[in-house]
C-alpha atoms as a PDB file:
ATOM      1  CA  UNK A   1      15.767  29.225 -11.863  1.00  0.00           C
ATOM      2  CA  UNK A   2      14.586  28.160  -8.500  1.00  0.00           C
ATOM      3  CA  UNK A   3      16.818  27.724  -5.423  1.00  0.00           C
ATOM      4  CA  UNK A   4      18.161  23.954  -5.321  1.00  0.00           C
ATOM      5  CA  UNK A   5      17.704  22.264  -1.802  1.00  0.00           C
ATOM      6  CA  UNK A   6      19.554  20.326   0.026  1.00  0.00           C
ATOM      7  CA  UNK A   7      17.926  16.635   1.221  1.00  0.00           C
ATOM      8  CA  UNK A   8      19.790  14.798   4.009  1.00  0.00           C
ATOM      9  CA  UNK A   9      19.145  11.099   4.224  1.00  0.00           C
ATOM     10  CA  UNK A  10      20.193   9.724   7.497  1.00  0.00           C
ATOM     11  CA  UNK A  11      21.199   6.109   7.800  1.00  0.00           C
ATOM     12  CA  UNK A  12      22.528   3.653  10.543  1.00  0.00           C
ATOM     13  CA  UNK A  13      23.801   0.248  10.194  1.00  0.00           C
ATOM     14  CA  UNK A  14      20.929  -2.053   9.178  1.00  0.00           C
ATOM     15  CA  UNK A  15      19.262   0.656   7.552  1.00  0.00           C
ATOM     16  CA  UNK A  16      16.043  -0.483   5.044  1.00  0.00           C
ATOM     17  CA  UNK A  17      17.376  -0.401   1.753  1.00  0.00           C
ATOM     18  CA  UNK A  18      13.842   0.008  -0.023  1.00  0.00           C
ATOM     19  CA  UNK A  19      12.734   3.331   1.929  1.00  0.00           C
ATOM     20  CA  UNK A  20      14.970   5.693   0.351  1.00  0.00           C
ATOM     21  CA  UNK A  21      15.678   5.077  -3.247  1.00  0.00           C
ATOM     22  CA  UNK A  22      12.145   6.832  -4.076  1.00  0.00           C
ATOM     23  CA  UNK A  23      12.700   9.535  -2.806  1.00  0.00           C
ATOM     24  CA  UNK A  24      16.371  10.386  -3.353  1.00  0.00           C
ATOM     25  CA  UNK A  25      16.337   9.668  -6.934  1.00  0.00           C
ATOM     26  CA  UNK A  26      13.311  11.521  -7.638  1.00  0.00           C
ATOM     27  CA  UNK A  27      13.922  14.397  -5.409  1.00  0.00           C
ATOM     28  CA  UNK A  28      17.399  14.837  -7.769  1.00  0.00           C
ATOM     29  CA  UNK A  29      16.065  13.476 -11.049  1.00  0.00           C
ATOM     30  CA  UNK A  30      12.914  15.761 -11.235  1.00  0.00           C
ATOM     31  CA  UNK A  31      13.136  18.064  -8.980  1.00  0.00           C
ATOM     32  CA  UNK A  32      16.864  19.508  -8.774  1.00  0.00           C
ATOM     33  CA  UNK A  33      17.334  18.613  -5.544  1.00  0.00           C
ATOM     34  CA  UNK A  34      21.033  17.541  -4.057  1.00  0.00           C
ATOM     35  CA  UNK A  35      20.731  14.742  -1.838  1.00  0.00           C
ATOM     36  CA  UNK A  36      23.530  13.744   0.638  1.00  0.00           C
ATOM     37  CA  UNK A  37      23.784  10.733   3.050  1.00  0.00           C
ATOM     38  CA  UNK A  38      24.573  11.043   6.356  1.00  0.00           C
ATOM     39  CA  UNK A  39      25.453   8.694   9.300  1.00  0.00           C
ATOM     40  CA  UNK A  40      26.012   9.322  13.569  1.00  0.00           C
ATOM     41  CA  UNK A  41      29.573   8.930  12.949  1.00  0.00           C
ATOM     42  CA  UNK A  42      29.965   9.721   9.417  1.00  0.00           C
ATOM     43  CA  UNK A  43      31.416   6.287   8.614  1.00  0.00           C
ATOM     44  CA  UNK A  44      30.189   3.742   6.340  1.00  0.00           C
ATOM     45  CA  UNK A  45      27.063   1.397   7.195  1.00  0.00           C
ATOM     46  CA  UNK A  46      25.497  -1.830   5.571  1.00  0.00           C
ATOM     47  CA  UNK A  47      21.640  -1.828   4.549  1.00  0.00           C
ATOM     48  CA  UNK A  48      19.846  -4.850   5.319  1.00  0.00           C
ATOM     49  CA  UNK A  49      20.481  -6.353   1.605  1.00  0.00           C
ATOM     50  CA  UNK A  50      24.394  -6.044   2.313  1.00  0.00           C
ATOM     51  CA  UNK A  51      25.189  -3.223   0.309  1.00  0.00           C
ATOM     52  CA  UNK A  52      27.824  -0.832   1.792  1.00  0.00           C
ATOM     53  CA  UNK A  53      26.834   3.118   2.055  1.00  0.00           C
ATOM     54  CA  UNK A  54      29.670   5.320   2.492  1.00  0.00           C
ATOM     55  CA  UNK A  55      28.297   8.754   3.690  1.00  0.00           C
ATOM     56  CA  UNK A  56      28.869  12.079   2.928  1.00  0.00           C
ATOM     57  CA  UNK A  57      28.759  13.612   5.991  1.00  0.00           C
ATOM     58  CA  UNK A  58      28.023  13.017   9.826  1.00  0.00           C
ATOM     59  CA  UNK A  59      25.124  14.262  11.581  1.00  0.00           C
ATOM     60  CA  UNK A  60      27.148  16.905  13.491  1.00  0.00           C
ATOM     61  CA  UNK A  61      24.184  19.918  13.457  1.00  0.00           C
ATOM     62  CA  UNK A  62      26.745  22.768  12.323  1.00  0.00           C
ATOM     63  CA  UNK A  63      27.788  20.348   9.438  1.00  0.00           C
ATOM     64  CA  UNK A  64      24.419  20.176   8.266  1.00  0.00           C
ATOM     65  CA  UNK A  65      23.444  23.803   8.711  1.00  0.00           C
ATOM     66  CA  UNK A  66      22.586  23.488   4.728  1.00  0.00           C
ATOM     67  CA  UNK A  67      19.895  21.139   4.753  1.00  0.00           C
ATOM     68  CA  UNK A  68      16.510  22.090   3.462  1.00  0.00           C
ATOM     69  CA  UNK A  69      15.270  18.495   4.730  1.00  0.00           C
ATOM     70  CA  UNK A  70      16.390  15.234   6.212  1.00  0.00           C
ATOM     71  CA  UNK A  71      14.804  11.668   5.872  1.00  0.00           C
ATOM     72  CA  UNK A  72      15.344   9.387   8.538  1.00  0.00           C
ATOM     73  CA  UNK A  73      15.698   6.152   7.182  1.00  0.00           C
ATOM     74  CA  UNK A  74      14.602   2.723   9.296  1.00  0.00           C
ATOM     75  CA  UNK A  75      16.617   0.289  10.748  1.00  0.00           C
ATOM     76  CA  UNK A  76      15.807  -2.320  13.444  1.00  0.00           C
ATOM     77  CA  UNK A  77      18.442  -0.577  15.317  1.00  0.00           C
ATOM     78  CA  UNK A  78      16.410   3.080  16.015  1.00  0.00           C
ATOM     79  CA  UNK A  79      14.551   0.271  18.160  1.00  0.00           C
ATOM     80  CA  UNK A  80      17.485  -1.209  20.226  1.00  0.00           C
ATOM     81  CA  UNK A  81      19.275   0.649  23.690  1.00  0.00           C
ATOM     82  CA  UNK A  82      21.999   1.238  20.885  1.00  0.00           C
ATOM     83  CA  UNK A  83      20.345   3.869  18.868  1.00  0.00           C
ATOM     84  CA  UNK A  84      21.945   6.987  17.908  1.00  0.00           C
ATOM     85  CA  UNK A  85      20.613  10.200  19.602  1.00  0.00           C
ATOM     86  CA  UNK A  86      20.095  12.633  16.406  1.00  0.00           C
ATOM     87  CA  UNK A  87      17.278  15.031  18.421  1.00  0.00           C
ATOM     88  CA  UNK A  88      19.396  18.053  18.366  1.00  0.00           C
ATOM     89  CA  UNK A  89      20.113  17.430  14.683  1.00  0.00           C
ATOM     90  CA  UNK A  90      16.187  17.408  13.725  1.00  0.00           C
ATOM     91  CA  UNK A  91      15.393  19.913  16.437  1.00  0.00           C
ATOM     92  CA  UNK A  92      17.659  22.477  14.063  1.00  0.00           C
ATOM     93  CA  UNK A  93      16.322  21.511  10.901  1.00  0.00           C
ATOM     94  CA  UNK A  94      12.608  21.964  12.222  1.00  0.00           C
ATOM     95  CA  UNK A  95      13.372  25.195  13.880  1.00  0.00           C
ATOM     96  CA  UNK A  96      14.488  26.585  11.145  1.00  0.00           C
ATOM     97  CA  UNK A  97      11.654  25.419   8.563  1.00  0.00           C
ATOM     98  CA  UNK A  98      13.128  22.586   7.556  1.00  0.00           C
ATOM     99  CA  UNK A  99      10.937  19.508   6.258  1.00  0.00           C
ATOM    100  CA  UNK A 100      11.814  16.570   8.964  1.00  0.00           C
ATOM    101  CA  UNK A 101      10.650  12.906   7.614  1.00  0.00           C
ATOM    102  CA  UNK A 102      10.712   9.550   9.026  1.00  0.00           C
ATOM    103  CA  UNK A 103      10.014   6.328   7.526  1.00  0.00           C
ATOM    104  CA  UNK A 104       9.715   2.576   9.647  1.00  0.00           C
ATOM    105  CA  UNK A 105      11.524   2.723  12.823  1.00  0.00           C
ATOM    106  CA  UNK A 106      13.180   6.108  11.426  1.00  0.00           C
ATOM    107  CA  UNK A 107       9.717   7.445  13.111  1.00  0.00           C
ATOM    108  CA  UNK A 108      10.993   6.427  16.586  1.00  0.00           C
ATOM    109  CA  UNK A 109      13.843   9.554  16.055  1.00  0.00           C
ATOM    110  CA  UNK A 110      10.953  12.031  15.558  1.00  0.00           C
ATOM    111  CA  UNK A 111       9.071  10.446  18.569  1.00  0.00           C
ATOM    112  CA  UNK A 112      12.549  11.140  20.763  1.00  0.00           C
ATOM    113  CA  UNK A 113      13.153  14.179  19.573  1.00  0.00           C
ATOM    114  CA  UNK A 114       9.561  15.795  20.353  1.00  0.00           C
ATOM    115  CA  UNK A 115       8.709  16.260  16.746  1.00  0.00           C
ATOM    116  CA  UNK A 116       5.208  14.478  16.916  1.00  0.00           C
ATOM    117  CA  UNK A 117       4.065  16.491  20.045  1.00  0.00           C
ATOM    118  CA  UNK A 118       1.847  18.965  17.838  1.00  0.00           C
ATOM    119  CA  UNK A 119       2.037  17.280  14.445  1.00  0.00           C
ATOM    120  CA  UNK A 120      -0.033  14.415  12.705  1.00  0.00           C
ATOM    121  CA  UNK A 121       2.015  11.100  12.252  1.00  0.00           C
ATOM    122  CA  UNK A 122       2.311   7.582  11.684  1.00  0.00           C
ATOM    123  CA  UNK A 123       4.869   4.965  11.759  1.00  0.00           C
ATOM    124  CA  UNK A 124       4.497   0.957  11.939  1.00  0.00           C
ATOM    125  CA  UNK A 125       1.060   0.632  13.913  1.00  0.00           C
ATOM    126  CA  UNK A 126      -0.006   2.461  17.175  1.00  0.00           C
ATOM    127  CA  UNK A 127       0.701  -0.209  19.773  1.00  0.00           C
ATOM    128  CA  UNK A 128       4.350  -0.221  17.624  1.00  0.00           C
ATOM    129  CA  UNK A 129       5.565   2.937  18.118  1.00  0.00           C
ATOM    130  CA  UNK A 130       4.133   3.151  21.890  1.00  0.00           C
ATOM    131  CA  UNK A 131       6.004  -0.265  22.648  1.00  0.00           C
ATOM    132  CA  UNK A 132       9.041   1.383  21.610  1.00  0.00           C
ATOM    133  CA  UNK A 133       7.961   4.923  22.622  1.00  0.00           C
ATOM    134  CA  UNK A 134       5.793   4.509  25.769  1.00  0.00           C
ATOM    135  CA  UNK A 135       4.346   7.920  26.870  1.00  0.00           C
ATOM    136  CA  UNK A 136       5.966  10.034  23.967  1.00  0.00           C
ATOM    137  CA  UNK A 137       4.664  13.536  23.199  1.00  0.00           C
ATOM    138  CA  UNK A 138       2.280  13.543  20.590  1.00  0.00           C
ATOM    139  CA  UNK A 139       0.915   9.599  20.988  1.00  0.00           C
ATOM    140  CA  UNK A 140      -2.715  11.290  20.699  1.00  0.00           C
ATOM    141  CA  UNK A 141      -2.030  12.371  17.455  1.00  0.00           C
ATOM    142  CA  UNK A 142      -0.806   9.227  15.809  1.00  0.00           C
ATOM    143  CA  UNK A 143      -3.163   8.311  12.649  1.00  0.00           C
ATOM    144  CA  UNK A 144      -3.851   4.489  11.834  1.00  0.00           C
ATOM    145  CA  UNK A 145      -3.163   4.412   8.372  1.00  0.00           C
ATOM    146  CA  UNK A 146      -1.032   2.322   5.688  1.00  0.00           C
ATOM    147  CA  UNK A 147       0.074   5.385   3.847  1.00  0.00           C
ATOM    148  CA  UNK A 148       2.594   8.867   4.702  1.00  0.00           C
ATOM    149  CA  UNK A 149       1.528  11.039   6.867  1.00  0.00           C
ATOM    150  CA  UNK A 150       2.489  15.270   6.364  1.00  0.00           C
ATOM    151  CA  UNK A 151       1.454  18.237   9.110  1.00  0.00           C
ATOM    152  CA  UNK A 152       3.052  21.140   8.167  1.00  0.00           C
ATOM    153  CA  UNK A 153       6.526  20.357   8.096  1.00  0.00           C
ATOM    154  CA  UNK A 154       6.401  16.661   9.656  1.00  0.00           C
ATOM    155  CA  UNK A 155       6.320  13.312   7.452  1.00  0.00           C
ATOM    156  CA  UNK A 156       6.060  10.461   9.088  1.00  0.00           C
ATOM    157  CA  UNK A 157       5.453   6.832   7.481  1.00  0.00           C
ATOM    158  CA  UNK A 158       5.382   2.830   7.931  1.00  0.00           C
ATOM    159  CA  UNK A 159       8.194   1.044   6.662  1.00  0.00           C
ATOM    160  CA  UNK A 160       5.637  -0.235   3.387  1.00  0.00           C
ATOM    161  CA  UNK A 161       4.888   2.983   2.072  1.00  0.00           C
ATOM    162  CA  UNK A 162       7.921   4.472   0.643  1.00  0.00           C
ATOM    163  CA  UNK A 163       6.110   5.883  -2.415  1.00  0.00           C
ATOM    164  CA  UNK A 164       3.822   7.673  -0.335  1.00  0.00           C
ATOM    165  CA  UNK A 165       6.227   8.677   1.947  1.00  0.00           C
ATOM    166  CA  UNK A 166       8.665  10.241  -1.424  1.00  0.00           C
ATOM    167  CA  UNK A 167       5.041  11.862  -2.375  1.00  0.00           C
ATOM    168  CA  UNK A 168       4.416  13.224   0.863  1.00  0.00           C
ATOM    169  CA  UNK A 169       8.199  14.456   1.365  1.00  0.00           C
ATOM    170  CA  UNK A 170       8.833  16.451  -2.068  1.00  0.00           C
ATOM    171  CA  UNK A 171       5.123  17.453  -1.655  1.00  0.00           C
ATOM    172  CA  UNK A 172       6.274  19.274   1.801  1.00  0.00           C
ATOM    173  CA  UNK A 173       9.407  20.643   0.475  1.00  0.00           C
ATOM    174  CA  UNK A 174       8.021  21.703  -2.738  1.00  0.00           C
ATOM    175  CA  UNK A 175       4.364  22.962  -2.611  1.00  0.00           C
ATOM    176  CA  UNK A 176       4.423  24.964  -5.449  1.00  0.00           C
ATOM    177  CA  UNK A 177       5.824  21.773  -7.854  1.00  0.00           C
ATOM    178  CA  UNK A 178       1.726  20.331  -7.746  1.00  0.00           C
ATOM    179  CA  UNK A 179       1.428  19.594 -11.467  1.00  0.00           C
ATOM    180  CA  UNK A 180       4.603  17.560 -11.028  1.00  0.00           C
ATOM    181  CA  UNK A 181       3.977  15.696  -8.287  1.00  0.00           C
ATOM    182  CA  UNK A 182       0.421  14.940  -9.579  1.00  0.00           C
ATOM    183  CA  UNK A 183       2.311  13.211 -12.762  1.00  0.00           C
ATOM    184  CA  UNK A 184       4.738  11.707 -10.234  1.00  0.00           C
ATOM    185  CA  UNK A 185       1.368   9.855  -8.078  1.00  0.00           C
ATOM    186  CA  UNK A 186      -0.391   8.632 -11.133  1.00  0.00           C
ATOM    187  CA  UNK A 187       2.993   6.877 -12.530  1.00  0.00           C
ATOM    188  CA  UNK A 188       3.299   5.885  -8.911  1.00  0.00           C
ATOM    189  CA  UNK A 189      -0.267   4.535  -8.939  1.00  0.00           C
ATOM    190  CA  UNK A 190      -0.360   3.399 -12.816  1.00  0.00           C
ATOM    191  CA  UNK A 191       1.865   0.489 -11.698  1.00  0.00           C
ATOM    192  CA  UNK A 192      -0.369  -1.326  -8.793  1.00  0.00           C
ATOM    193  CA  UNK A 193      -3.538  -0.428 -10.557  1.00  0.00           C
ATOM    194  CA  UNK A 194      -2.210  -2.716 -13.731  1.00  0.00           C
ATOM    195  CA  UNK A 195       0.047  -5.001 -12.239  1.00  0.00           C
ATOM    196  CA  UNK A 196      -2.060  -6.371  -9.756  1.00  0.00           C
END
């Protein structure tokens, strides 16, 4: 049986509900993964919609020395003076292999943290991420599309594109799991192609 990893999922008060629920429940349901939450301070925070996350952990680097992966969820806030500084936290996971994802203004932590300096990304729209970001490493690389972006161990998305962003993640973490994440895009796909 095949190693289980360990997902974080970092959140911070105001965090998008939508962007996660892809990808933790899938990453659990079909692929074994254990997913824990995590927030700055490791106390509770409220999603947009209201609802009340109490986390597991906080992102204190030698308390997460088990992660496999960690998701940075959005939240207005990443783009406000107040935003937590999590760089060392990501920095560790990426040095040591780990997969390192960001979703909606969860991108601006990889942009602070260095993380797009060699890698492919993308995040809310160029002029976005540089009015939030001006000058940060890696600007030259940003691609202008609606979907996830992966380069080598980097995922980066906008905030619409959380099932490309859950592809893109487990797709990263698990490269050897193709014939399941194949079945996981076309039920993915099956539902815009007939409900639209």
């Amino acid at each position: 049986m095949p190693e289980q990893k360990t997902i974080g999922f970092l959140f911070i008060e105001g965090f998008a509900d939508w962007e996660y629920g892809l990808l933790a429940a899938s990453a659990v349901e079909w692929f074994g993964a254990r997913a824990v939450s995590l927030t700055p301070d490791g106390n509770p925070v409220t999603g947009i919609s209201g609802f009340r996350l109490i986390p597991d952990r906080s992102t204190g680097a030698s308390e997460n020395a088990d992660l496999d992966a960690i998701a940075v969820i959005g939240s207005d806030q990443w783009t406000s003076k107040a935003q937590p500084d999590v760089g060392n936290l990501l920095a560790a996971i990426a040095s040591r292999g780990g997969v390192v994802g960001g979703i909606c203004a969860g991108t601006l932590a990889l942009a602070r943290a260095g993380l797009f300096e060699k890698a492919k990304h993308t995040s809310n729209g160029r002029e976005w991420i540089k009015g939030h970001e001006t000058g940060y490493a890696g600007a030259e690389n940003y691609q202008d599309v609606p979907h996830a972006v992966a380069d080598g161990k980097i995922v980066s998305a906008p905030g619409s594109a959380p099932g490309t962003f859950a592809l893109a993640f487990l797709k990263t973490l698990y490269p050897e799991r193709g014939s399941d994440l194949a079945r996981m895009r076309t039920l993915f796909a099956k539902e815009y192609a007939e409900g639209s």
